[in-house]
Every structure is written in C-alpha cells, then in structure tokens.
C-alpha atoms as a PDB file:
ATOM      1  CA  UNK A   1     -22.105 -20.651  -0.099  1.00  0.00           C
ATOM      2  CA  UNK A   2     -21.974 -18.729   3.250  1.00  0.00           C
ATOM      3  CA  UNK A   3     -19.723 -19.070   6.055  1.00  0.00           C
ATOM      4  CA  UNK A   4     -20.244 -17.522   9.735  1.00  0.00           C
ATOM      5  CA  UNK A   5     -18.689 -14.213  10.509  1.00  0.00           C
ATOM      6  CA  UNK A   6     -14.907 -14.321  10.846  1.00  0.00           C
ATOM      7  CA  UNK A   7     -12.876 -12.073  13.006  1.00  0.00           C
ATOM      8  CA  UNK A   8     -12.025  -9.735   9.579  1.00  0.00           C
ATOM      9  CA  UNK A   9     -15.984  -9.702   9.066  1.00  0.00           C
ATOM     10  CA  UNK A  10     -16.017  -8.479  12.987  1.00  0.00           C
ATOM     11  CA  UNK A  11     -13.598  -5.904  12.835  1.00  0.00           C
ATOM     12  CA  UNK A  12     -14.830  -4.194   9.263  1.00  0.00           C
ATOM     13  CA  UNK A  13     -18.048  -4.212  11.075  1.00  0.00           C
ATOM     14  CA  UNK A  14     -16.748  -2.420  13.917  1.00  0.00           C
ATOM     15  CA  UNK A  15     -15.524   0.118  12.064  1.00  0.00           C
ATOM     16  CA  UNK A  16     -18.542   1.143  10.008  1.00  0.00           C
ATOM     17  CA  UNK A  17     -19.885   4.540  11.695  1.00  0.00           C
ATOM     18  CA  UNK A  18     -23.042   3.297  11.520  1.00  0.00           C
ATOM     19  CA  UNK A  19     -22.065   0.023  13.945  1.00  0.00           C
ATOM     20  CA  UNK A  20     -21.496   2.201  17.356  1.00  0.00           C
ATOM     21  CA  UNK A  21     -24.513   3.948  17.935  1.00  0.00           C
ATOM     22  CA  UNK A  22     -26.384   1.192  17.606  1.00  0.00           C
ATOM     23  CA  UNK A  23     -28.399  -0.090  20.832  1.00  0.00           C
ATOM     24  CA  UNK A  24     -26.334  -3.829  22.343  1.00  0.00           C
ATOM     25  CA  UNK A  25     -28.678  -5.730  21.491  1.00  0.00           C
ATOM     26  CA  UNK A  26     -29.100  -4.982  17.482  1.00  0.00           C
ATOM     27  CA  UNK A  27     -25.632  -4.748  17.322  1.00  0.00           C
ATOM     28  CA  UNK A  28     -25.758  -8.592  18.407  1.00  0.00           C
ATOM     29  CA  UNK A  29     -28.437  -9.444  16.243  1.00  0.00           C
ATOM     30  CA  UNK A  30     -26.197  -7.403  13.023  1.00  0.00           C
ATOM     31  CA  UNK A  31     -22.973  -9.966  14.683  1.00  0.00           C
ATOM     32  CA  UNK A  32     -25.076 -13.315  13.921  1.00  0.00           C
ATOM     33  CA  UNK A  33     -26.664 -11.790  10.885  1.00  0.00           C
ATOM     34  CA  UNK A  34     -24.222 -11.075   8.531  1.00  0.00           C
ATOM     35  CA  UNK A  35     -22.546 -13.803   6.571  1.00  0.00           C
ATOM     36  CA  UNK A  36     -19.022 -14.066   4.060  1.00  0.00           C
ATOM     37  CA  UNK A  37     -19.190 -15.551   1.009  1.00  0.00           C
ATOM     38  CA  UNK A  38     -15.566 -16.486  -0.959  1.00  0.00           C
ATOM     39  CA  UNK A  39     -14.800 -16.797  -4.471  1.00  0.00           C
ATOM     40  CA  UNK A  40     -11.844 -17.653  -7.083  1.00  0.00           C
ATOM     41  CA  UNK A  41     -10.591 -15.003  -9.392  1.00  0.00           C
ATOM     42  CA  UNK A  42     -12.487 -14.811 -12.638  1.00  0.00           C
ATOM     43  CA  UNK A  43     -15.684 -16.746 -10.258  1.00  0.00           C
ATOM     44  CA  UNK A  44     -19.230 -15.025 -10.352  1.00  0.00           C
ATOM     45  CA  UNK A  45     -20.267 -14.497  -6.887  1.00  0.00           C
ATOM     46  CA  UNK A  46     -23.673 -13.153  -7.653  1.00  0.00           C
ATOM     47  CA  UNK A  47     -25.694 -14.141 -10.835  1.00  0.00           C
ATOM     48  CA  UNK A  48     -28.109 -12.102 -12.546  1.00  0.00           C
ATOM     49  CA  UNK A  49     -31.393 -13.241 -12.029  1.00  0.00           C
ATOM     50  CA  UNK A  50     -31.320 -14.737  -8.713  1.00  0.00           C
ATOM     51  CA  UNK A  51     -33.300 -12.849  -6.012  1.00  0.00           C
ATOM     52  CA  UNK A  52     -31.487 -10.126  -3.973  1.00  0.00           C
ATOM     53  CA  UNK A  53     -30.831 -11.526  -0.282  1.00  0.00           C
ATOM     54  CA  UNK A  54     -29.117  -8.089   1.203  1.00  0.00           C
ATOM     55  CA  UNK A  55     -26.442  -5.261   0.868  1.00  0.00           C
ATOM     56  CA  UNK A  56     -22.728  -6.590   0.215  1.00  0.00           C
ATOM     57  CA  UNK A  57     -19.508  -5.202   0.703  1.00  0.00           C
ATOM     58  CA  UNK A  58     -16.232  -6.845  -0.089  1.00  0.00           C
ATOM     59  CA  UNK A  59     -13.837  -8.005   2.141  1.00  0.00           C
ATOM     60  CA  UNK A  60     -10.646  -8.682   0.306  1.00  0.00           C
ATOM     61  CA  UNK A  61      -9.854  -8.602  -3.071  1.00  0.00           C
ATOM     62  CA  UNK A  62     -11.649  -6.591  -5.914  1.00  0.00           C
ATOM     63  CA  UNK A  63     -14.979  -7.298  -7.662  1.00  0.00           C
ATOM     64  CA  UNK A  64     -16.612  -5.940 -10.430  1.00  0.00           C
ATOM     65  CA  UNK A  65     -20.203  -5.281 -11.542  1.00  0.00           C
ATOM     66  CA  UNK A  66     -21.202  -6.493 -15.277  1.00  0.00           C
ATOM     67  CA  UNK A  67     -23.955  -6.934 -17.386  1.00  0.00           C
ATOM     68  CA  UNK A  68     -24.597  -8.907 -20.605  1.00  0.00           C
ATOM     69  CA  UNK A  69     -26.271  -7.856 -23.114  1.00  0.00           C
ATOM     70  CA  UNK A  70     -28.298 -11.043 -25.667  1.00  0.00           C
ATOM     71  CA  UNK A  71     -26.087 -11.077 -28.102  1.00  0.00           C
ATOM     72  CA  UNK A  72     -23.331 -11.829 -25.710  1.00  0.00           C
ATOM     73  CA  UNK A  73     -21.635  -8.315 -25.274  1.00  0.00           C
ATOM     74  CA  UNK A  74     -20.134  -7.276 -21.814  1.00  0.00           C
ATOM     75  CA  UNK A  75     -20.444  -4.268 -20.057  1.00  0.00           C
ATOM     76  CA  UNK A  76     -18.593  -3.451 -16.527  1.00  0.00           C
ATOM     77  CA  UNK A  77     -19.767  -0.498 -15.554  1.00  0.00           C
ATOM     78  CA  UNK A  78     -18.209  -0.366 -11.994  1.00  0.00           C
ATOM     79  CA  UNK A  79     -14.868  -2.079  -9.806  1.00  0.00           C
ATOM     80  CA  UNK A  80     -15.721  -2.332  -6.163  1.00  0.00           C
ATOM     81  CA  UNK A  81     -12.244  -2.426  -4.261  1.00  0.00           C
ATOM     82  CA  UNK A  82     -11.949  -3.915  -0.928  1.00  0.00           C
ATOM     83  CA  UNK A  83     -13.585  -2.163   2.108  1.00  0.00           C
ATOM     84  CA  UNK A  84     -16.394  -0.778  -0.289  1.00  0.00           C
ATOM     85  CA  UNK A  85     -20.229  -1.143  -0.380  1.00  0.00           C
ATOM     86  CA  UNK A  86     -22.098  -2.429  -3.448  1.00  0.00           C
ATOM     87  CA  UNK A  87     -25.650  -3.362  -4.523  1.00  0.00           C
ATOM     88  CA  UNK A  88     -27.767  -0.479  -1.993  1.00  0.00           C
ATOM     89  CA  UNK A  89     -29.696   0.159  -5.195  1.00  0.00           C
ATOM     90  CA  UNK A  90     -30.803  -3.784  -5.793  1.00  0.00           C
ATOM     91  CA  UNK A  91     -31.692  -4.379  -1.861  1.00  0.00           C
ATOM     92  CA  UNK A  92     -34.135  -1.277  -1.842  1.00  0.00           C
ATOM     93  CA  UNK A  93     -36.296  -2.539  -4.846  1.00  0.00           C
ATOM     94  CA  UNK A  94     -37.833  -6.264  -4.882  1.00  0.00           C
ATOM     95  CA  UNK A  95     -36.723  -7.282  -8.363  1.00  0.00           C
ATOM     96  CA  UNK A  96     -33.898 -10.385  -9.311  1.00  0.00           C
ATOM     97  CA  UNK A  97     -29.909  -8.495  -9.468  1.00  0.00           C
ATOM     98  CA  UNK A  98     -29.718  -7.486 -12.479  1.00  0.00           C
ATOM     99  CA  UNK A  99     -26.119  -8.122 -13.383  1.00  0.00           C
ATOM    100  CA  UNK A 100     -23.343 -10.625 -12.369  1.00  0.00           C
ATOM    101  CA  UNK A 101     -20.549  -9.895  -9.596  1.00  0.00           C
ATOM    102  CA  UNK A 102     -17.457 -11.414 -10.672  1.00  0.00           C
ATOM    103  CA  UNK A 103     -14.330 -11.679  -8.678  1.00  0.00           C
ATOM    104  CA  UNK A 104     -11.162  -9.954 -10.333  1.00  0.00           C
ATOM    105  CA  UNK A 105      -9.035 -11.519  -7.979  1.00  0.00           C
ATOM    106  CA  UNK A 106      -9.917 -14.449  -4.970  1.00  0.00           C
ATOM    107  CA  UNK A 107     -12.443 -11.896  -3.518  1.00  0.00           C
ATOM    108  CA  UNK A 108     -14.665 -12.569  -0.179  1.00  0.00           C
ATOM    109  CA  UNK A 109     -18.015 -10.707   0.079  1.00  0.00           C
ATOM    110  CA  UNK A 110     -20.124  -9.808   3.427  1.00  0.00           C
ATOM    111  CA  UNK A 111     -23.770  -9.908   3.324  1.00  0.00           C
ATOM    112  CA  UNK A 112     -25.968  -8.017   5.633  1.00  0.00           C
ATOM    113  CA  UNK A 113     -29.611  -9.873   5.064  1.00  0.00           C
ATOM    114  CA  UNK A 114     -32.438  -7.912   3.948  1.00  0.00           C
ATOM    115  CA  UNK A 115     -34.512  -7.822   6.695  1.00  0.00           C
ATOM    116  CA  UNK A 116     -31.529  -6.634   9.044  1.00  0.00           C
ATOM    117  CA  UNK A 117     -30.804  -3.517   5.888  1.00  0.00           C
ATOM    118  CA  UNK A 118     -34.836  -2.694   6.566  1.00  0.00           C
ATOM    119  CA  UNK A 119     -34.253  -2.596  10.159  1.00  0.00           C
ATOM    120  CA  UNK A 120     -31.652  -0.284  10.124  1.00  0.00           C
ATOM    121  CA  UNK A 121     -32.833   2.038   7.495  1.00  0.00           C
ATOM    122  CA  UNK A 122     -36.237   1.996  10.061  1.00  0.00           C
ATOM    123  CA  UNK A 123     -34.266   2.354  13.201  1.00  0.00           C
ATOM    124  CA  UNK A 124     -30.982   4.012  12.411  1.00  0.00           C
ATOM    125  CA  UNK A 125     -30.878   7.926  11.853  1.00  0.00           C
ATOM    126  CA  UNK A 126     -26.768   7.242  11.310  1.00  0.00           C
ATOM    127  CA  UNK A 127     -27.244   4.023   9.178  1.00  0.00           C
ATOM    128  CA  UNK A 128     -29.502   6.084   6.656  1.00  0.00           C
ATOM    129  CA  UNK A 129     -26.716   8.873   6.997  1.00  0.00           C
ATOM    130  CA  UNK A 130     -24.449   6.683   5.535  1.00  0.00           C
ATOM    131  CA  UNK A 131     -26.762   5.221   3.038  1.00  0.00           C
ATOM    132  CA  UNK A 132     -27.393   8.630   1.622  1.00  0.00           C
ATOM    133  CA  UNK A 133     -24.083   9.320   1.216  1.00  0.00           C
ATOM    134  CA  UNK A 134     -23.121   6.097  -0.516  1.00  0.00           C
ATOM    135  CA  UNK A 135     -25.796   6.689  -3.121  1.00  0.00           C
ATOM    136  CA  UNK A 136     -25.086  10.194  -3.239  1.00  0.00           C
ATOM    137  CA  UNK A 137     -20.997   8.787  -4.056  1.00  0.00           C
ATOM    138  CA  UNK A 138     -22.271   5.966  -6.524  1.00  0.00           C
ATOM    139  CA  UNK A 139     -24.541   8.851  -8.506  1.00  0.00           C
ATOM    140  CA  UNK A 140     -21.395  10.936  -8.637  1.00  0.00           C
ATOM    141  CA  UNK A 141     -19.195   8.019 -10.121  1.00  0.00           C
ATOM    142  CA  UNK A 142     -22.429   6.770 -12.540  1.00  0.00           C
ATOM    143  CA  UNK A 143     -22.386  10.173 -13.915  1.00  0.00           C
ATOM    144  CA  UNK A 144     -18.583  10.254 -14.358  1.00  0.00           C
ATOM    145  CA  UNK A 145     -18.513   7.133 -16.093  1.00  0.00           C
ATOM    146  CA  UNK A 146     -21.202   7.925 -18.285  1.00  0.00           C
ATOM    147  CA  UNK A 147     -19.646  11.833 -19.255  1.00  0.00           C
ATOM    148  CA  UNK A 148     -15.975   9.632 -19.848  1.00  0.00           C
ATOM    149  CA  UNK A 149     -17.831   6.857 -21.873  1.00  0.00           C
ATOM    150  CA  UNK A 150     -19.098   9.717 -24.523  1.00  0.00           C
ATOM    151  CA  UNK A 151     -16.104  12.102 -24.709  1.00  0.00           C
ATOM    152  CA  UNK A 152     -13.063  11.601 -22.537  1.00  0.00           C
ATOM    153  CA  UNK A 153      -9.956   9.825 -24.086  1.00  0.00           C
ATOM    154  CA  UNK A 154      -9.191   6.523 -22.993  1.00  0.00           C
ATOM    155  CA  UNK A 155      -5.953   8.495 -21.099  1.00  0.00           C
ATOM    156  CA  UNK A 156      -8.983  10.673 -19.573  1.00  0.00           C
ATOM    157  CA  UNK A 157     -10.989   7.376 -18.828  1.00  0.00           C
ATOM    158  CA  UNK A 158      -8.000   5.658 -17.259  1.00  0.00           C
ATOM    159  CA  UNK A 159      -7.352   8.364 -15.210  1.00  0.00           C
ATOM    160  CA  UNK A 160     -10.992   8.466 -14.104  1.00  0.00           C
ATOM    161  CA  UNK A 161     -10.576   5.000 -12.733  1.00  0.00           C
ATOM    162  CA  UNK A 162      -6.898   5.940 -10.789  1.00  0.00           C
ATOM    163  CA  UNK A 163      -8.938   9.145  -8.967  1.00  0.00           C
ATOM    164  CA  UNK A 164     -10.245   9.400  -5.500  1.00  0.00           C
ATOM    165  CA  UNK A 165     -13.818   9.198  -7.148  1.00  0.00           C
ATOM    166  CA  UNK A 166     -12.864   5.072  -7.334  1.00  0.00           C
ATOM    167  CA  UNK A 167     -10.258   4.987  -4.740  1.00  0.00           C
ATOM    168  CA  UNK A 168     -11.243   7.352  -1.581  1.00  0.00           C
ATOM    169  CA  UNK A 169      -8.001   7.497   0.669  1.00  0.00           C
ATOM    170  CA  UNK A 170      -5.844   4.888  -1.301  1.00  0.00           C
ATOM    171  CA  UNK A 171      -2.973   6.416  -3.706  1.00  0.00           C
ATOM    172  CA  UNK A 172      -0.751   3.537  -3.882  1.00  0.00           C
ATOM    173  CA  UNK A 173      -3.139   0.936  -5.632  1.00  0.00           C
ATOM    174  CA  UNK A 174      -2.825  -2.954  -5.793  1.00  0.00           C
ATOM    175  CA  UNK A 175      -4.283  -2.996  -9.156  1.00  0.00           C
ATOM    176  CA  UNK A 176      -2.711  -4.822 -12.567  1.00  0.00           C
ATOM    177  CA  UNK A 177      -3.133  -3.555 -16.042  1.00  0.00           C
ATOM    178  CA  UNK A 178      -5.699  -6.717 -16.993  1.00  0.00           C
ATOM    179  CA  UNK A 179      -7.524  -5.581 -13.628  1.00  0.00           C
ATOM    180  CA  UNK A 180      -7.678  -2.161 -14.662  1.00  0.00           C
ATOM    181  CA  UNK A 181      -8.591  -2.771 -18.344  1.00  0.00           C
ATOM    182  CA  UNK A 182     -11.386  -4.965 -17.165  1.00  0.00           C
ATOM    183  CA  UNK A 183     -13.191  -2.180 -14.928  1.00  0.00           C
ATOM    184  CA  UNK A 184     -12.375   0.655 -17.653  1.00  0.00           C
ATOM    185  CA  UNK A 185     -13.245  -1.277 -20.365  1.00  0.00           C
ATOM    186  CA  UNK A 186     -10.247  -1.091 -22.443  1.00  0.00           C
ATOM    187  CA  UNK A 187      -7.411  -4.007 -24.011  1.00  0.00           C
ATOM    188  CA  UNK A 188      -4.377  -4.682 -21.772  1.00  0.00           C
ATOM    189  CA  UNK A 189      -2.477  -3.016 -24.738  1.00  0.00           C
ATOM    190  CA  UNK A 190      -4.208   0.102 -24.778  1.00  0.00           C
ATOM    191  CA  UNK A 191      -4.377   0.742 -20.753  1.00  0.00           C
ATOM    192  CA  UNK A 192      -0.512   0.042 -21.013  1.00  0.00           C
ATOM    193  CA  UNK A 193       0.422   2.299 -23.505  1.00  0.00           C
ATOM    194  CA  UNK A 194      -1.930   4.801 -21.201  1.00  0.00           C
ATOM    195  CA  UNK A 195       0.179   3.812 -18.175  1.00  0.00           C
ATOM    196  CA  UNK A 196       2.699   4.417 -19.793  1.00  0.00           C
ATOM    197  CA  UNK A 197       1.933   8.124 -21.269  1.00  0.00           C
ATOM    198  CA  UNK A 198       0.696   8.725 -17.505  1.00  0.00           C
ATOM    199  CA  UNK A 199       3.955   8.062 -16.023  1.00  0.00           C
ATOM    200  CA  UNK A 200       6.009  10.308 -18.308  1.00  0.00           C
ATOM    201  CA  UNK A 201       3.511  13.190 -17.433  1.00  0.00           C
ATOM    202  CA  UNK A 202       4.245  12.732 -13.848  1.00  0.00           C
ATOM    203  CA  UNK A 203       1.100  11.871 -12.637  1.00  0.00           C
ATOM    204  CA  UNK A 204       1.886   8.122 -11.889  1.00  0.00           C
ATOM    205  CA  UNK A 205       4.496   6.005 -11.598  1.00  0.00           C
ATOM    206  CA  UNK A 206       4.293   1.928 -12.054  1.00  0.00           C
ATOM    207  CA  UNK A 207       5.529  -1.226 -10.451  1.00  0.00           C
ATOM    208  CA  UNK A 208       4.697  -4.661 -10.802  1.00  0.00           C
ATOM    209  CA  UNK A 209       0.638  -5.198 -10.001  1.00  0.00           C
ATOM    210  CA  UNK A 210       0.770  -1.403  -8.830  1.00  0.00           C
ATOM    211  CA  UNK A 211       0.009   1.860  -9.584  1.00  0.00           C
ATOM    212  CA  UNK A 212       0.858   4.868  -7.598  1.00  0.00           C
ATOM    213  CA  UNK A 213      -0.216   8.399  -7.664  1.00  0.00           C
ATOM    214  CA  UNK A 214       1.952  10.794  -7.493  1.00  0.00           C
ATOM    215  CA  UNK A 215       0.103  14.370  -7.832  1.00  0.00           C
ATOM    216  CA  UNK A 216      -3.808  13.895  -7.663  1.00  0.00           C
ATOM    217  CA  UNK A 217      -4.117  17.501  -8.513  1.00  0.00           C
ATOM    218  CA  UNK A 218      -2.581  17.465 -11.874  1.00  0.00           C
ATOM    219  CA  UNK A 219      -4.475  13.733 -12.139  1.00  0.00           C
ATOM    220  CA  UNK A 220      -7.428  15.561 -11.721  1.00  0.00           C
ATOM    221  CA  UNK A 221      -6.666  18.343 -13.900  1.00  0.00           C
ATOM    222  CA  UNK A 222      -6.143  15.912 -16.669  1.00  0.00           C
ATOM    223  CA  UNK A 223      -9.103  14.043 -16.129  1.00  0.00           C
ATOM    224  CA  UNK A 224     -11.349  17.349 -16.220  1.00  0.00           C
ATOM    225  CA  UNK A 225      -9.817  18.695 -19.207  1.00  0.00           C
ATOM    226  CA  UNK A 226     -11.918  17.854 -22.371  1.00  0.00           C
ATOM    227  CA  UNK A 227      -9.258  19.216 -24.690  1.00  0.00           C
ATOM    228  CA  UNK A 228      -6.198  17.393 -22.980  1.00  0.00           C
ATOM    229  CA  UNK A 229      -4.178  15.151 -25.682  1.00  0.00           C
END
C-alpha cells in the first residue's frame, strides 16, 4: 500500500541532482507524484509478475532483488542499501517485474510513477545524466557479480559485496552476517568464518550488526587478485 510523501521522502528528493534544475512547476507535480511504500523484514514489497508502476529507491533499511527459479531455487543477485536506486531497467521496458523485492530489514521504498520517469527522461537533460550513470554503475556491479560467481573465492566474493562498487561513500556498514550472506549468497557459517579471515588480514574489523573497513585499497587488492588464498 502507498502512503503520501513524508518529510524523509521530501528531503531525499531534494537532494537528488536531478531535483534542482527542474522548472517549479514539475518539481511540484514530482512532490505530489511520488509515493512510500513500507514493509516488515523478510516482507516482499514487489512481486514478480505484477506490472511495473515506476522507478524505486529505498528509503530506510536494505532490500534485495531475487528471483526463483520452478523448481523452487533462489537467486539474489543484488542488495540495494538505503539511499540507492533500483528497478531503471524494469520501468524502461513494458513487461511484468521479473523478480521479487524483499525487505532484509523493515525497509520503506519511494516510487516515482511511470509517467512522471517518461517525463523526465523527455524533459530533463540532468535526469537522463543521472540515469546513464546509474545503469552505467549497475552494468559495472552485474559484471562483477557475474566474474565473482565463476572464479572468485567466497573471501573474494565477500569482499566484493564490502567494496565501494556496493557501498559508494559508506565504510562503516550497518550490515549483519545473515544480511550479508543473503545478498552474497553464502551460509551464515561460511560469511563468518570469511569475516573472520578478513579481520585478521586487516582489511576489516567487526562489531555487533557492523562491519567496518579499514583499508579499501588492500580490500580492493584482494578482491582483484584471482590467485589470493
């Protein structure tokens, strides 16, 4: 269910460089457009299947992005932490979403409608700017998930999903191990024991529901090395 715009909605808004340059009047329209949309950790916010009504970001919380296959096997293939985009890709084709959003923790979603997203991408030179370089930063991560699926180690897969590639500015991450082995796609056990290995390297240290980085150049090092152990 949708709610009206509340004053967090207004002020992530207001901070999207695409928002300012817009003429008064279309920024109003974007105000009463938009609409949140709240869910319950382990809730699915979006279904698969059911037709695409706009571009989402997320609020609060952390969501992730999964698919099922018939035979009942799931596949997350992306985390979208708060202040993040998701779903460009489904709102510029006409088909149902293809996979389910499901809340990680209580998550709230913004929706910008459809027919607003087409009026931008018609009207906006620094809307489209943006756009291009979201897709341009989702096609970097789907390629990095797909090289670390194939031949990283689950320490180089982990450490995929602690870089800047997932995380932008933030180094000091909200994020549990159960969190984390849902979007990697590893057991609790496993991303623990990696955790763990992590922290003696250096390259992290860990507190409860936390995970901080502490050199993002030797992180990324790691990550990039096929032949690391």
């Amino acid at each position: 269910m949708f709610t009206a715009l509340s004053p967090p909605a207004a002020r992530f808004l207001a901070h999207q460089p695409w928002y300012a340059p817009l003429p008064a009047a279309l920024q109003a329209r974007v105000q009463d457009g938009v609409r949140t949309q709240s869910g319950d950790k382990g809730s699915v916010l979006l279904h698969a299947g059911d037709p695409v009504l706009g571009w989402y970001a997320v609020l609060s919380g952390l969501a992730k992005l999964q698919s099922q296959s018939p035979d009942g096997r799931l596949s997350v293939f992306l985390g979208v932490p708060a202040g993040e985009w998701f779903g460009e890709g489904s709102v510029l084709k006409t088909e149902p979403r293809r996979y389910d959003v499901v809340a990680l923790r209580d998550t709230e979603l913004l929706c910008l409608p459809r027919g607003l997203f087409d009026e931008l991408r018609r009207c906006s030179l620094e809307f489209n700017q943006f756009l291009v370089t979201h897709l341009n930063l989702r096609l970097g991560q789907a390629m990095a998930i797909i090289e670390a699926g194939r031949i990283r180690t689950p320490e180089q897969r982990v450490a995929l999903y602690l870089s800047r590639l997932f995380w932008h500015g933030q180094r000091k991450l909200a994020l549990s191990q159960e969190e984390l082995g849902h979007l990697v796609g590893l057991s609790r056990q496993t991303v623990n024991r990696v955790l763990q290995s992590l922290e003696q390297r250096r390259l992290v240290s860990l507190a409860f529901g936390r995970v901080s980085i502490l050199d993002d150049e030797s992180l990324t090092a790691f990550l990039t090395n096929p032949g690391a152990e």
